[in-house]
PDB file of N, CA and C in Angstrom:
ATOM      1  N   UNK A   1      59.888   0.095  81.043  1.00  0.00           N
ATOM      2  CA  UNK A   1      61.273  -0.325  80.986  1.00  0.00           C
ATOM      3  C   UNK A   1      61.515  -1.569  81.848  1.00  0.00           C
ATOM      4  N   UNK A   2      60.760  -1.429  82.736  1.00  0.00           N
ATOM      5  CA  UNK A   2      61.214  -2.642  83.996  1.00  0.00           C
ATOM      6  C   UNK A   2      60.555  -3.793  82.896  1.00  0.00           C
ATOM      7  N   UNK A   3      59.443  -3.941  82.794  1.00  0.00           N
ATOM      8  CA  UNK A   3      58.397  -5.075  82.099  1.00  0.00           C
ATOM      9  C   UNK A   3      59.568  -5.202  81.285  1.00  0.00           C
ATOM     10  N   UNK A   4      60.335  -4.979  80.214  1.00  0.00           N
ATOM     11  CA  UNK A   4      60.847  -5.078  78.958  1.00  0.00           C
ATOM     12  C   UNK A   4      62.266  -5.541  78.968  1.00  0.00           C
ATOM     13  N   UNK A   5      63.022  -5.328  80.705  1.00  0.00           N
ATOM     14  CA  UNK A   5      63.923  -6.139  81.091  1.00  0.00           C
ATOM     15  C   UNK A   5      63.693  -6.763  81.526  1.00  0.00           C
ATOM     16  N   UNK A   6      62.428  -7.944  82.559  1.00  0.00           N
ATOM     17  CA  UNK A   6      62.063  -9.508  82.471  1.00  0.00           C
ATOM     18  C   UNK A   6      61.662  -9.771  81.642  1.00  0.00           C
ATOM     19  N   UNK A   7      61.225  -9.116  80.461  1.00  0.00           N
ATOM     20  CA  UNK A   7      60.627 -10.486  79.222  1.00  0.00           C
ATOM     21  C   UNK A   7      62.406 -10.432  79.172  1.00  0.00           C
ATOM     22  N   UNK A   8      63.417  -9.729  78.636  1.00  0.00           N
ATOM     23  CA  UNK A   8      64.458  -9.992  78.174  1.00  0.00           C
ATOM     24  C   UNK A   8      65.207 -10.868  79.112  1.00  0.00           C
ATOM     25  N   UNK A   9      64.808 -11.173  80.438  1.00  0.00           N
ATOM     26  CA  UNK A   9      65.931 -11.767  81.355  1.00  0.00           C
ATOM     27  C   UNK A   9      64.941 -12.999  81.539  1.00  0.00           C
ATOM     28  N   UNK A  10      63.526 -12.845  81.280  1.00  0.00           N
ATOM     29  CA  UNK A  10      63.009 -14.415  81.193  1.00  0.00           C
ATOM     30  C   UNK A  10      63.242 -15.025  79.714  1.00  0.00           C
ATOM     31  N   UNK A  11      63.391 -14.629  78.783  1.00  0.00           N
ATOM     32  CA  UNK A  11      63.951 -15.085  77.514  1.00  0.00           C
ATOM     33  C   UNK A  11      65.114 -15.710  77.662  1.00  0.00           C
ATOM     34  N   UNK A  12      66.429 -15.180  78.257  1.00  0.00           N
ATOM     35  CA  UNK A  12      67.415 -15.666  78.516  1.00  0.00           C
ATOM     36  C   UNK A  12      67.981 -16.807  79.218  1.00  0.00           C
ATOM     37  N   UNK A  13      66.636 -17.109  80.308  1.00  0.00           N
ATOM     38  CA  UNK A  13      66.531 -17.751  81.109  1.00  0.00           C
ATOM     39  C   UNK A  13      66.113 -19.167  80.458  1.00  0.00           C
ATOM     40  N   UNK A  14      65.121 -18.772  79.750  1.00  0.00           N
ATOM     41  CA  UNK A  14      64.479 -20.334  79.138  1.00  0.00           C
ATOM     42  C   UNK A  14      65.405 -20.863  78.264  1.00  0.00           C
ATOM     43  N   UNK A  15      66.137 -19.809  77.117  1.00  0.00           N
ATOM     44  CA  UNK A  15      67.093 -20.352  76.011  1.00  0.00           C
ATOM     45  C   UNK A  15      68.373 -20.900  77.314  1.00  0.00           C
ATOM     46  N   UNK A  16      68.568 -20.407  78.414  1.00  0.00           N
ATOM     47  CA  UNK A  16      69.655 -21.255  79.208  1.00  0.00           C
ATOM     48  C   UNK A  16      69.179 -22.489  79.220  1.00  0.00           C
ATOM     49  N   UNK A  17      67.994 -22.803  79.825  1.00  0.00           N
ATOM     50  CA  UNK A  17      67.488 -24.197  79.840  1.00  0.00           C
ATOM     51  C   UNK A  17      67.451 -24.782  79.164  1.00  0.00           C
ATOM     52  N   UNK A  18      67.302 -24.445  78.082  1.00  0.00           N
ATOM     53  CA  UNK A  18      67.041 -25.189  76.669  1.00  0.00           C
ATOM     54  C   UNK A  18      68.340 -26.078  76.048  1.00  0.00           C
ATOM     55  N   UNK A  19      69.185 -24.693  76.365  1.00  0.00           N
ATOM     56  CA  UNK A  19      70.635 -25.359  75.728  1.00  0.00           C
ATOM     57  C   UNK A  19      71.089 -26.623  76.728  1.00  0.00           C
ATOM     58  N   UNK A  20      70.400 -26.391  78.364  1.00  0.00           N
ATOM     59  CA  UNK A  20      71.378 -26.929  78.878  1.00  0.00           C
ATOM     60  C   UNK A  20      71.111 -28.630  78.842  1.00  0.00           C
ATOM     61  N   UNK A  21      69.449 -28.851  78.271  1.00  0.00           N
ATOM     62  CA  UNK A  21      69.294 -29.787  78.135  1.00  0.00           C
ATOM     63  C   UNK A  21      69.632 -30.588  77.408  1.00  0.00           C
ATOM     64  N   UNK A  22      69.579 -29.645  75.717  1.00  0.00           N
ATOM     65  CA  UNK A  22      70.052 -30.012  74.696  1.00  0.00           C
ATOM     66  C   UNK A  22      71.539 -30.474  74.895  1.00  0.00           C
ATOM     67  N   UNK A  23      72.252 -29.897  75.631  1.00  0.00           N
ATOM     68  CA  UNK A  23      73.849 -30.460  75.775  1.00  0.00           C
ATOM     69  C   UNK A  23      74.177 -31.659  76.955  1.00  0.00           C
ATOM     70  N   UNK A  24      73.310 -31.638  77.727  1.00  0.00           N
ATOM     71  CA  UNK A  24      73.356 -33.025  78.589  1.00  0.00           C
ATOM     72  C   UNK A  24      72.901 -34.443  77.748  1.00  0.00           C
ATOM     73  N   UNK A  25      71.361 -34.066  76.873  1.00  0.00           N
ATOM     74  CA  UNK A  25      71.245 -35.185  76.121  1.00  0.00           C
ATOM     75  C   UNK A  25      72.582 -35.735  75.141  1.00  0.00           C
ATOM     76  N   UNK A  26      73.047 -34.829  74.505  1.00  0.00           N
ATOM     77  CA  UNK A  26      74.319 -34.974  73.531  1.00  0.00           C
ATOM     78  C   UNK A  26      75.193 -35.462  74.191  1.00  0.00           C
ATOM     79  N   UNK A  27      75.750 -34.877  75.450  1.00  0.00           N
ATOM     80  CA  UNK A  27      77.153 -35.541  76.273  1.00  0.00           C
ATOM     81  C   UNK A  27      76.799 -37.560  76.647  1.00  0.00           C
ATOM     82  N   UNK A  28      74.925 -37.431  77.053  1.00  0.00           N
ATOM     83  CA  UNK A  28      75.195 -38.825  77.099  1.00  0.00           C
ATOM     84  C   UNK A  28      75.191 -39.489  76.107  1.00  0.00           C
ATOM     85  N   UNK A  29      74.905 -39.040  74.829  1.00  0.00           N
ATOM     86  CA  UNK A  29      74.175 -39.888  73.041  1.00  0.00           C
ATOM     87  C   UNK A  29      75.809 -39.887  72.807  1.00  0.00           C
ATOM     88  N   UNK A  30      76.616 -39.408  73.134  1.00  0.00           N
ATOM     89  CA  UNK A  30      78.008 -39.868  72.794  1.00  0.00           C
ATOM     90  C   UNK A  30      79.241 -40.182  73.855  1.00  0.00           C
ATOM     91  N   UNK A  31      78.895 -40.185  74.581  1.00  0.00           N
ATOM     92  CA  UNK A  31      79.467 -40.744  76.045  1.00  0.00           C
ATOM     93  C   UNK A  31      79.390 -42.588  75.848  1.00  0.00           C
ATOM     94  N   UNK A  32      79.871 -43.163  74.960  1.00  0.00           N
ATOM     95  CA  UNK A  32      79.380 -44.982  74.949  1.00  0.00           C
ATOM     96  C   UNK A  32      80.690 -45.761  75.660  1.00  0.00           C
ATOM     97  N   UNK A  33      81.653 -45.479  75.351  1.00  0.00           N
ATOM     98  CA  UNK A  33      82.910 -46.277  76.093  1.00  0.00           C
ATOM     99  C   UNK A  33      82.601 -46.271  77.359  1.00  0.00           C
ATOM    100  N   UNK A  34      82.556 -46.664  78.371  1.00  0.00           N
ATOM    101  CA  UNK A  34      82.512 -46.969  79.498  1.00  0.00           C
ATOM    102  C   UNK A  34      84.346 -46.651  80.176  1.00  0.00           C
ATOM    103  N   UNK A  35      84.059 -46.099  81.125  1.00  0.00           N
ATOM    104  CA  UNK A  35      85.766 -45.804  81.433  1.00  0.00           C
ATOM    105  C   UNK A  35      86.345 -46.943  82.119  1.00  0.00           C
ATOM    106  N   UNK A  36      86.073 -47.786  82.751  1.00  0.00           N
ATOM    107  CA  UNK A  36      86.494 -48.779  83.761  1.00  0.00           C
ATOM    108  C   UNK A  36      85.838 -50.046  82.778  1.00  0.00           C
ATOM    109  N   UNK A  37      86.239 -50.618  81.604  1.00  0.00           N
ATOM    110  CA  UNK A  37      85.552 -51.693  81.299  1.00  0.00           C
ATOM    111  C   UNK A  37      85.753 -53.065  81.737  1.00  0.00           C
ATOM    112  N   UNK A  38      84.731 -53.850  82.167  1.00  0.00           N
ATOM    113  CA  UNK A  38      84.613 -55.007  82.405  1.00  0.00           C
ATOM    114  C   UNK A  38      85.613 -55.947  81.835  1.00  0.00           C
ATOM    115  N   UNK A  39      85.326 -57.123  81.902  1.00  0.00           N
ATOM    116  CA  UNK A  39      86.120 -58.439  81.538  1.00  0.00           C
ATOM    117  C   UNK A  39      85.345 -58.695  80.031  1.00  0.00           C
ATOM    118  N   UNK A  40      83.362 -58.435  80.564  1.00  0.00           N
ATOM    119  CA  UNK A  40      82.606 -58.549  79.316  1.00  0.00           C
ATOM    120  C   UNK A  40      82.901 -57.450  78.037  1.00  0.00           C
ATOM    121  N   UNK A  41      82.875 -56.426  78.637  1.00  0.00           N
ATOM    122  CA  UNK A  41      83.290 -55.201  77.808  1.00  0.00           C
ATOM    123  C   UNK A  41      84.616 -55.426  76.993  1.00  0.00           C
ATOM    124  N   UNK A  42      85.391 -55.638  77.870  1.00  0.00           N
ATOM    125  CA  UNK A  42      86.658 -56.108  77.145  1.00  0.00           C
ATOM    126  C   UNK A  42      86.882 -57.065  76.095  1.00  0.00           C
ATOM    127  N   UNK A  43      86.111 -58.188  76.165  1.00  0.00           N
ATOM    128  CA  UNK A  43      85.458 -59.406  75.089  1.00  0.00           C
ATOM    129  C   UNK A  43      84.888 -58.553  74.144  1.00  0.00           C
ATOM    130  N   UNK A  44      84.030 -58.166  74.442  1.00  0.00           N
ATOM    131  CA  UNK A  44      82.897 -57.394  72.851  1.00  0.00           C
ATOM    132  C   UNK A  44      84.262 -56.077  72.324  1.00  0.00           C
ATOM    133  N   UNK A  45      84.970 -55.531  73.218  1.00  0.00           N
ATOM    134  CA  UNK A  45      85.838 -54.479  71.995  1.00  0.00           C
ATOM    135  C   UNK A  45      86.631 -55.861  71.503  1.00  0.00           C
ATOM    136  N   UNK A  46      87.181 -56.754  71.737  1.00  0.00           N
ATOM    137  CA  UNK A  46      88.239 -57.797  70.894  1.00  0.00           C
ATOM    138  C   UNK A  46      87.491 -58.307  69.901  1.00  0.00           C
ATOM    139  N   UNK A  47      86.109 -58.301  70.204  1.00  0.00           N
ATOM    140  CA  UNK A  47      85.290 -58.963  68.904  1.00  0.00           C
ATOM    141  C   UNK A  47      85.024 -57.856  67.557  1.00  0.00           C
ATOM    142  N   UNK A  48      84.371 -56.683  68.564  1.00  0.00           N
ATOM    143  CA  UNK A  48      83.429 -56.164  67.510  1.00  0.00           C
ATOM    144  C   UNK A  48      84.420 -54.675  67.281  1.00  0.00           C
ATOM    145  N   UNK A  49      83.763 -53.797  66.383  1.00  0.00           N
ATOM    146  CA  UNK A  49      84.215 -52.690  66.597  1.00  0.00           C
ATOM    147  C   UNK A  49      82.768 -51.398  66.240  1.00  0.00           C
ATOM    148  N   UNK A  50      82.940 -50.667  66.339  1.00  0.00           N
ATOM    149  CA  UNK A  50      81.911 -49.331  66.574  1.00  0.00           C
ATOM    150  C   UNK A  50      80.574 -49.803  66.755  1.00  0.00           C
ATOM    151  N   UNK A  51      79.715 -49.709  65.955  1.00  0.00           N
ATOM    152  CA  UNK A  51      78.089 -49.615  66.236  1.00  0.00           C
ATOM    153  C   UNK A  51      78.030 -51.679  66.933  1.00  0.00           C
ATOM    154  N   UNK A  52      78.829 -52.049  66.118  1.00  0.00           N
ATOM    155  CA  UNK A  52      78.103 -53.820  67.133  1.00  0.00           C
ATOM    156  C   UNK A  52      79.035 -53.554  68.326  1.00  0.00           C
ATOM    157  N   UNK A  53      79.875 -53.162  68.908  1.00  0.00           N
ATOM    158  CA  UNK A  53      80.723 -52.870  70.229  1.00  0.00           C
ATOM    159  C   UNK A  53      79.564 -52.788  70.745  1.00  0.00           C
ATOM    160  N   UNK A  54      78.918 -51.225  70.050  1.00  0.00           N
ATOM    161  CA  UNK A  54      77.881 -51.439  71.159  1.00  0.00           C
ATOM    162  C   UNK A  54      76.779 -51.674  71.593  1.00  0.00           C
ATOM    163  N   UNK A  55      76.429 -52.607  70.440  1.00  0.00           N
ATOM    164  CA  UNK A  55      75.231 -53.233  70.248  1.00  0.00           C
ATOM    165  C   UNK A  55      75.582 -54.237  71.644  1.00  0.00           C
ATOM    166  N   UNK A  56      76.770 -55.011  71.515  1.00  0.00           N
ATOM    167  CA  UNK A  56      76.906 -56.063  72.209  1.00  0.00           C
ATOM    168  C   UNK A  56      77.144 -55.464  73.561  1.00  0.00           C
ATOM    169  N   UNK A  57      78.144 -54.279  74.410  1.00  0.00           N
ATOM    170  CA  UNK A  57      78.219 -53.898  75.477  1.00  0.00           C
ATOM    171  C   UNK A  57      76.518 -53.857  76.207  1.00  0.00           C
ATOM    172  N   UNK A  58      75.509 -53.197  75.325  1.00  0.00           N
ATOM    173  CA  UNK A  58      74.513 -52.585  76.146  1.00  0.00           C
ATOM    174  C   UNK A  58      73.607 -54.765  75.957  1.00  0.00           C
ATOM    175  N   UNK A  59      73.651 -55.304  75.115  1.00  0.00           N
ATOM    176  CA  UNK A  59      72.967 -56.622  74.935  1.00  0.00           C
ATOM    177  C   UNK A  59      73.485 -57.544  76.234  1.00  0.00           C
ATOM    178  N   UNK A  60      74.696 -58.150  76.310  1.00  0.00           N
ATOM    179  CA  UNK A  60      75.703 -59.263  76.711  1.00  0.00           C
ATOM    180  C   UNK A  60      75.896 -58.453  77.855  1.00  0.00           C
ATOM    181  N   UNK A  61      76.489 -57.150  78.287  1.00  0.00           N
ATOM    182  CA  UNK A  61      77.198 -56.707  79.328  1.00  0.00           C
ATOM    183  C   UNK A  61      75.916 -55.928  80.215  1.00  0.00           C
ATOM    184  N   UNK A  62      74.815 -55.910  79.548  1.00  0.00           N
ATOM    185  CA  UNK A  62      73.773 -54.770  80.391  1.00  0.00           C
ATOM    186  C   UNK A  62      74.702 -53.444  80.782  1.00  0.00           C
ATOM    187  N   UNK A  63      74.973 -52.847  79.499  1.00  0.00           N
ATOM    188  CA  UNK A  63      75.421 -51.818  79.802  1.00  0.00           C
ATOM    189  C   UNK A  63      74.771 -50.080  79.661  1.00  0.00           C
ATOM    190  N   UNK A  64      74.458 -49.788  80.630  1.00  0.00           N
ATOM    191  CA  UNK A  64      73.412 -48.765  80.564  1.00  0.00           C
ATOM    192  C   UNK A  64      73.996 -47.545  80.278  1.00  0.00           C
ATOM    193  N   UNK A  65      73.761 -46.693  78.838  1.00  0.00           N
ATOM    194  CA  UNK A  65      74.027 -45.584  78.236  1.00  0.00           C
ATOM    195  C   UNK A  65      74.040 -44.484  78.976  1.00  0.00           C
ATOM    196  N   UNK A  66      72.985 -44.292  80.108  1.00  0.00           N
ATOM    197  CA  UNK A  66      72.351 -42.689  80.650  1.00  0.00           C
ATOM    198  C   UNK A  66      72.817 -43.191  81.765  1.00  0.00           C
ATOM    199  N   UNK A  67      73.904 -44.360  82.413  1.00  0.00           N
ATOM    200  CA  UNK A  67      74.250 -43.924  83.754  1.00  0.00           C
ATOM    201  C   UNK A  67      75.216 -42.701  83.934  1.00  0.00           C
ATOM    202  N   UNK A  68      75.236 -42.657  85.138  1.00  0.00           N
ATOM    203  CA  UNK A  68      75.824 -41.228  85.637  1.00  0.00           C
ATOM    204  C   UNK A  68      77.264 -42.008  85.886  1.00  0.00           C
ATOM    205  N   UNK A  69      78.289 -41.203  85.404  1.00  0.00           N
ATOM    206  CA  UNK A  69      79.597 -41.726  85.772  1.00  0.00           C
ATOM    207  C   UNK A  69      79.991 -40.670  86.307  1.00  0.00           C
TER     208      UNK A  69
END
């Protein structure tokens, strides 16, 4: 019985990890606006809109996707 509640509480354990990675990668793959935007940032949204926004934020502005805000 004991053995058969750590496989079940190490099972639980890994699918925690799993998800929690899976949901940090996702929060940053859609996290792209920048909250405080630049002067540059501000130029590329008046120009462009969705996928070249941010082609041009991360090109022109060096704007880095996976920083920590």
């Amino acid at each position: 019985m004991k053995f058969l509640s750590l496989v079940i509480f190490l099972v639980v354990l890994l699918l925690g990890i799993v998800t929690n990675i899976g949901a940090n990668t996702e929060f940053h793959r859609f996290k792209r606006d920048p909250k405080n935007p630049t002067e540059c940032e501000k130029g590329c949204k008046s120009k462009y809109k969705h996928k070249e926004y941010y082609n041009c934020i991360v090109k022109e502005c060096k704007y880095n996707p996976h920083r920590r805000m």
